[in-house]
C-alpha atoms as a PDB file:
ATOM      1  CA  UNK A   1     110.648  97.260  76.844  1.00  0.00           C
ATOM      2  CA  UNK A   2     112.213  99.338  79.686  1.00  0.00           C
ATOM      3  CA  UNK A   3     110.578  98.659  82.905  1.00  0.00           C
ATOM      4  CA  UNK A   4     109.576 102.282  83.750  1.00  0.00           C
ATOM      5  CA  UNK A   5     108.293 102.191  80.169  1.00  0.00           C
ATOM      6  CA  UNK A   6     105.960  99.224  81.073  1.00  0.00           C
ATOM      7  CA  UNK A   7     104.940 100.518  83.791  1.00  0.00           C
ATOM      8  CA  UNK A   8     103.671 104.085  83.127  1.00  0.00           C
ATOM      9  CA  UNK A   9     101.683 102.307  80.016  1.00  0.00           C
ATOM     10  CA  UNK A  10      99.910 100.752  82.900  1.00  0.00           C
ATOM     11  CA  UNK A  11      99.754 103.318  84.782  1.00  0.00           C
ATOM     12  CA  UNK A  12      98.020 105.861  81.811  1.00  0.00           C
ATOM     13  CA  UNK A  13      95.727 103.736  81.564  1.00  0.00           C
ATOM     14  CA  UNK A  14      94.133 104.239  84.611  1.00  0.00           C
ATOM     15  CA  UNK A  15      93.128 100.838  85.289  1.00  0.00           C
ATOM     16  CA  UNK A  16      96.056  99.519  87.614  1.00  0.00           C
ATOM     17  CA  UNK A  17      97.649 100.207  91.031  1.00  0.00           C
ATOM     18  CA  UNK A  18     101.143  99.427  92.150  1.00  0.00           C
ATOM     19  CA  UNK A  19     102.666  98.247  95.281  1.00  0.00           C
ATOM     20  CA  UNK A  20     107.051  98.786  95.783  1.00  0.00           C
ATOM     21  CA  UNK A  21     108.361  95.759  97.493  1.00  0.00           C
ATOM     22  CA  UNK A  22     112.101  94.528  97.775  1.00  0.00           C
ATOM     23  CA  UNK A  23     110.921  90.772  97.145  1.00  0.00           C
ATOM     24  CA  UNK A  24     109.777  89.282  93.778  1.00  0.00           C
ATOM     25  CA  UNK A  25     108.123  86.180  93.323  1.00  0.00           C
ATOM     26  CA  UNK A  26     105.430  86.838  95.738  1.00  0.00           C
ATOM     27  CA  UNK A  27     102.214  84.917  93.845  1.00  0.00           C
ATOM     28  CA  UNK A  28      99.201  86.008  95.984  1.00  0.00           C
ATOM     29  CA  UNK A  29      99.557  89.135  98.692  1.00  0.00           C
ATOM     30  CA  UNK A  30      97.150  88.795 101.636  1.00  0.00           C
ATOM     31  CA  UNK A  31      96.027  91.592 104.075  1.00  0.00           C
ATOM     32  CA  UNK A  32      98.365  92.478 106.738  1.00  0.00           C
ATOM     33  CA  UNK A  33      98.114  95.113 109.557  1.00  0.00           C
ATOM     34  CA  UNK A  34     100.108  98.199 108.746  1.00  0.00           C
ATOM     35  CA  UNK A  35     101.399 100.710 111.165  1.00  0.00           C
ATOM     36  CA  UNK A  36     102.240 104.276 112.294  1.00  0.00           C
ATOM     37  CA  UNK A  37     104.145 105.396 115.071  1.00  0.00           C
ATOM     38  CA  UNK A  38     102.826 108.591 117.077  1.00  0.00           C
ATOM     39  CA  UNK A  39     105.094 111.502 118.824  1.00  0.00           C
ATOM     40  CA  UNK A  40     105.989 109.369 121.757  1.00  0.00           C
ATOM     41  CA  UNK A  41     107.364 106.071 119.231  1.00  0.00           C
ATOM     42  CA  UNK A  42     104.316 104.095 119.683  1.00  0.00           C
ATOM     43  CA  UNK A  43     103.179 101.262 117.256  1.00  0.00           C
ATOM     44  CA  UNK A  44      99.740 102.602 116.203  1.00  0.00           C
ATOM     45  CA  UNK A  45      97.364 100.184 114.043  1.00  0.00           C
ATOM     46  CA  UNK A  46      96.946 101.885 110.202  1.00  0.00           C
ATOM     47  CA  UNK A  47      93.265 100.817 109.814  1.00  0.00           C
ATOM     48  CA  UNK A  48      92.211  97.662 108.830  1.00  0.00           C
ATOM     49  CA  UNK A  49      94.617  94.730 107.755  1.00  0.00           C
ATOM     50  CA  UNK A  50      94.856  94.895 103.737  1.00  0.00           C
ATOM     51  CA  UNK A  51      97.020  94.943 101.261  1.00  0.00           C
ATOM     52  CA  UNK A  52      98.449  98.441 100.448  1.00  0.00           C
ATOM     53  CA  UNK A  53      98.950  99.981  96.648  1.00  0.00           C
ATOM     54  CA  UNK A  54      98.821 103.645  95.160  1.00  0.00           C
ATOM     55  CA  UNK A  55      97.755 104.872  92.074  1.00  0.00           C
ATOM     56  CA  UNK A  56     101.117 106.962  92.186  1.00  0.00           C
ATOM     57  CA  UNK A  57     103.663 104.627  90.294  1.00  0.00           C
ATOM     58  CA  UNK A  58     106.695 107.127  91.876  1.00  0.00           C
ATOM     59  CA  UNK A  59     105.618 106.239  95.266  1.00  0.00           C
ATOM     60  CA  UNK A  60     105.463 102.634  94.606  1.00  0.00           C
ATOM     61  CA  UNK A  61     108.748 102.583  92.694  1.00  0.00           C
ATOM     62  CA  UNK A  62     110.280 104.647  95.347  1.00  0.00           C
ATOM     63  CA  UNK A  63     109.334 102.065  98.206  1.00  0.00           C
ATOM     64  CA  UNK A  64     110.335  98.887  96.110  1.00  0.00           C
ATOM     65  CA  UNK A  65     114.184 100.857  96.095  1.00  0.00           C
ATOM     66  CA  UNK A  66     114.139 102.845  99.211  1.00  0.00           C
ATOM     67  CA  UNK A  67     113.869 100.279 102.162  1.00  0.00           C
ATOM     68  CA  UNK A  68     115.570  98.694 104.797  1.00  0.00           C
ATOM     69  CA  UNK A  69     116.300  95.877 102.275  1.00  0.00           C
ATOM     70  CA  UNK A  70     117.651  97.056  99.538  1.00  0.00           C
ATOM     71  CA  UNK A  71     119.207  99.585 101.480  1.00  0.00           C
ATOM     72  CA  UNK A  72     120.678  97.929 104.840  1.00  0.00           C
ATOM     73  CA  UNK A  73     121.868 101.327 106.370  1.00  0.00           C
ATOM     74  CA  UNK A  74     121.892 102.259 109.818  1.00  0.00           C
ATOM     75  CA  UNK A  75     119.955 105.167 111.452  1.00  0.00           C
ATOM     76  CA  UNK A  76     118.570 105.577 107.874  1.00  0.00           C
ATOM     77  CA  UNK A  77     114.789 106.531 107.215  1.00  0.00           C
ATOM     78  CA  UNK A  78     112.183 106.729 104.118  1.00  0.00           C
ATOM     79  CA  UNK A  79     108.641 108.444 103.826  1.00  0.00           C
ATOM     80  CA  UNK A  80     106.726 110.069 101.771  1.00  0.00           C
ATOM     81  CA  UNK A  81     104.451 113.306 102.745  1.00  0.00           C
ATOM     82  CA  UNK A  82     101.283 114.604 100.665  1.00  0.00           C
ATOM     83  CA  UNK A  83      99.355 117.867 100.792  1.00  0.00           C
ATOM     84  CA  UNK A  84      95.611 118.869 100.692  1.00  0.00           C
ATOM     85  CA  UNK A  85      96.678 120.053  97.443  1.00  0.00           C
ATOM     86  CA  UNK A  86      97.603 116.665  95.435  1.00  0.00           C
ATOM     87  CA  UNK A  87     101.309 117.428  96.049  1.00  0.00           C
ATOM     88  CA  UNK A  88     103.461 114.268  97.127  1.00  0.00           C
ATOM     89  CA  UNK A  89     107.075 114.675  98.389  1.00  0.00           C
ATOM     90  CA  UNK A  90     109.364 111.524  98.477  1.00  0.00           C
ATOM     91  CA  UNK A  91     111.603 112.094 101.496  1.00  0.00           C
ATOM     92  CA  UNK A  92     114.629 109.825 102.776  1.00  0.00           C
ATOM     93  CA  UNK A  93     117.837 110.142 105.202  1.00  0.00           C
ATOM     94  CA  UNK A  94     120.512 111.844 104.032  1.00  0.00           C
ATOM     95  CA  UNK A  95     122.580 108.075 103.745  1.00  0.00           C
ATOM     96  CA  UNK A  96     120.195 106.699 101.830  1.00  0.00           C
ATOM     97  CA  UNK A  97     119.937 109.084  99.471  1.00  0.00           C
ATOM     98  CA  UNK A  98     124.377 108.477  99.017  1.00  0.00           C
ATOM     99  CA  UNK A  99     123.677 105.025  98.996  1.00  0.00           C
ATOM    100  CA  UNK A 100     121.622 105.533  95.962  1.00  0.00           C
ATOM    101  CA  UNK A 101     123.628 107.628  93.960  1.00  0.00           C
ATOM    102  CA  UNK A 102     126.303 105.287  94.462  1.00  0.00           C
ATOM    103  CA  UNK A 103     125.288 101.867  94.248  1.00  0.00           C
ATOM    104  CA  UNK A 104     123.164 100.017  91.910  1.00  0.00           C
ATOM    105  CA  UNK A 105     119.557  99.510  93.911  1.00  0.00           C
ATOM    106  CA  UNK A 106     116.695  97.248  92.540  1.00  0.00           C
ATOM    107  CA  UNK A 107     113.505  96.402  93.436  1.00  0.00           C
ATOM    108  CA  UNK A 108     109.991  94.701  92.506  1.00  0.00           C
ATOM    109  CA  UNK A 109     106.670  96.928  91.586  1.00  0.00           C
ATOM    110  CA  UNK A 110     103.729  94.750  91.411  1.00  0.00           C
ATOM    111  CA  UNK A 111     100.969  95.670  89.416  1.00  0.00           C
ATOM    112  CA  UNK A 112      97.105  95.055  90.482  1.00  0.00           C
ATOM    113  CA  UNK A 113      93.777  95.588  88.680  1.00  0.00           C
ATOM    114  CA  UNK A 114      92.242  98.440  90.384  1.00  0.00           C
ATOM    115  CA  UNK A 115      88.948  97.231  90.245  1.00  0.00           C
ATOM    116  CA  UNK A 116      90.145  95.005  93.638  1.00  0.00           C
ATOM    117  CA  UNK A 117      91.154  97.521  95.588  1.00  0.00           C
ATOM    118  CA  UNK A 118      89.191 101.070  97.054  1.00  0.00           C
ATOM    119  CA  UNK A 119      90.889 104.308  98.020  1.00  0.00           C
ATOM    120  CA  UNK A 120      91.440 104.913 101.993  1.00  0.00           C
ATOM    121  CA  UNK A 121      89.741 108.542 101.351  1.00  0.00           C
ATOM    122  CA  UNK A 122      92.269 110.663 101.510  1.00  0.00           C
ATOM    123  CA  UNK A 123      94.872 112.843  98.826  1.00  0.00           C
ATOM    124  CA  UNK A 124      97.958 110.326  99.610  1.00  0.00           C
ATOM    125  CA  UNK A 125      96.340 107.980  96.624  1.00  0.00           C
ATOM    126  CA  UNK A 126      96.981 105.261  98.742  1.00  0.00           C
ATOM    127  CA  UNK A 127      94.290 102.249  97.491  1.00  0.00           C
ATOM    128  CA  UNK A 128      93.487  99.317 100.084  1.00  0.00           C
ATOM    129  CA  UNK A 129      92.124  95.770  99.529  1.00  0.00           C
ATOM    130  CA  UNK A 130      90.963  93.933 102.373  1.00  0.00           C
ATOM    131  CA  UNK A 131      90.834  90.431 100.744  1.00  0.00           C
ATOM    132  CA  UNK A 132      93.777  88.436  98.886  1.00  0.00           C
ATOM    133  CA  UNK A 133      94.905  89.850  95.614  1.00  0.00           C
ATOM    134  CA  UNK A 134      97.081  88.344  92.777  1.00  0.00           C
ATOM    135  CA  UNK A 135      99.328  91.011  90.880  1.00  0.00           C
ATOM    136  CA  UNK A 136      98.775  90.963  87.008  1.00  0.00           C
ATOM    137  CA  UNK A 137     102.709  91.675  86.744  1.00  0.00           C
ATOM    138  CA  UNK A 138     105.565  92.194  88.745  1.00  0.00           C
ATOM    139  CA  UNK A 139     108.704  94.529  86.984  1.00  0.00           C
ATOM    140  CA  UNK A 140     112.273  94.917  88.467  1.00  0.00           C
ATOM    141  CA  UNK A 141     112.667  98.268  88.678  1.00  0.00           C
ATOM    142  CA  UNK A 142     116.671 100.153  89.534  1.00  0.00           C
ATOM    143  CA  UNK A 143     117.633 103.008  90.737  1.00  0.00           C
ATOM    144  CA  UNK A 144     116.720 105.409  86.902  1.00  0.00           C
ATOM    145  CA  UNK A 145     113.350 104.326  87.038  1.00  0.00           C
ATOM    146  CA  UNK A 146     112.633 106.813  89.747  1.00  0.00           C
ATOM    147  CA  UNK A 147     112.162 110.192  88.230  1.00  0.00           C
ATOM    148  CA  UNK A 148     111.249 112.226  90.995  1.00  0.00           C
ATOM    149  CA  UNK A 149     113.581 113.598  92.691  1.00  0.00           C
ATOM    150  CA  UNK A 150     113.951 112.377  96.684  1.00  0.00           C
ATOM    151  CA  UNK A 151     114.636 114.870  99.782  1.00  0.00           C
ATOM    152  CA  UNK A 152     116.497 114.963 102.520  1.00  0.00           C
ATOM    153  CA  UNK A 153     114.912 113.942 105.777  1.00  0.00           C
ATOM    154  CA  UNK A 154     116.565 114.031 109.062  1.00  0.00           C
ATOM    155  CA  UNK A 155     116.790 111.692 110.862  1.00  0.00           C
ATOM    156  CA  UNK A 156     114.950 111.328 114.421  1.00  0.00           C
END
């Protein structure tokens, strides 16, 4: 079975979340402290330290292929936005998004029972587990498995 395939059975079932990573073969994820960066470029503390998933499999395949990893460019950057609305817009640097279209990118999705993870409270989707969490599958995932479409973001 295709790997997108797989995934979006899990994913209409409604009883999974997924989590894009560049590495395979991790076993067990433990909570880690995420951050932002404000205005002025400084490291801001994202919460809690937990482990991060969506229920949006685009966003999770996007971040297992669009990273500094899989994509060792320069001056390059990857986001995605949401709106009050529901709306989610996948946004990279211009390079990354020519480094995509030309070269063969893969990456990992892991997939977690949603019953061990709780949503932050907000429209991204994004789900948080604050205590060690073992995926119940991991799928390679290249560069046709994303199906929505990416946009340009300039640099800073």
């Amino acid at each position: 079975m295709k790997a997108l395939e797989k995934l979006k059975k899990y994913s209409e079932s409604g009883k999974y979340v997924f989590h894009g990573s560049p590495n395979g073969g991790i076993e067990v994820f433990k909570p880690r402290q995420a951050y932002n960066w404000n205005e002025k470029g400084e490291k801001i503390p994202d919460g809690k330290p937990a482990v991060f998933a969506t229920e949006v499999l685009d966003i999770a395949i996007f971040f297992a292929l669009f990273n500094h990893q899989t994509m060792p460019i320069k001056n390059s950057i990857f986001s995605f936005d949401y709106k009050d609305d529901g709306r989610y817009f996948l946004k990279a640097s211009q390079n990354k998004i020519d480094y995509f279209t030309n070269n063969l990118v893969q990456g990992w999705v892991y997939v977690f029972d949603k019953e061990d993870f709780f949503s932050r409270g907000d429209k991204s989707g994004e789900m948080v587990s604050e205590k060690r969490v073992k995926p119940v599958d991991v799928v390679l995932v290249q560069n046709d498995d994303l199906e929505k479409e990416v946009l340009v973001r300039d640099v800073l």
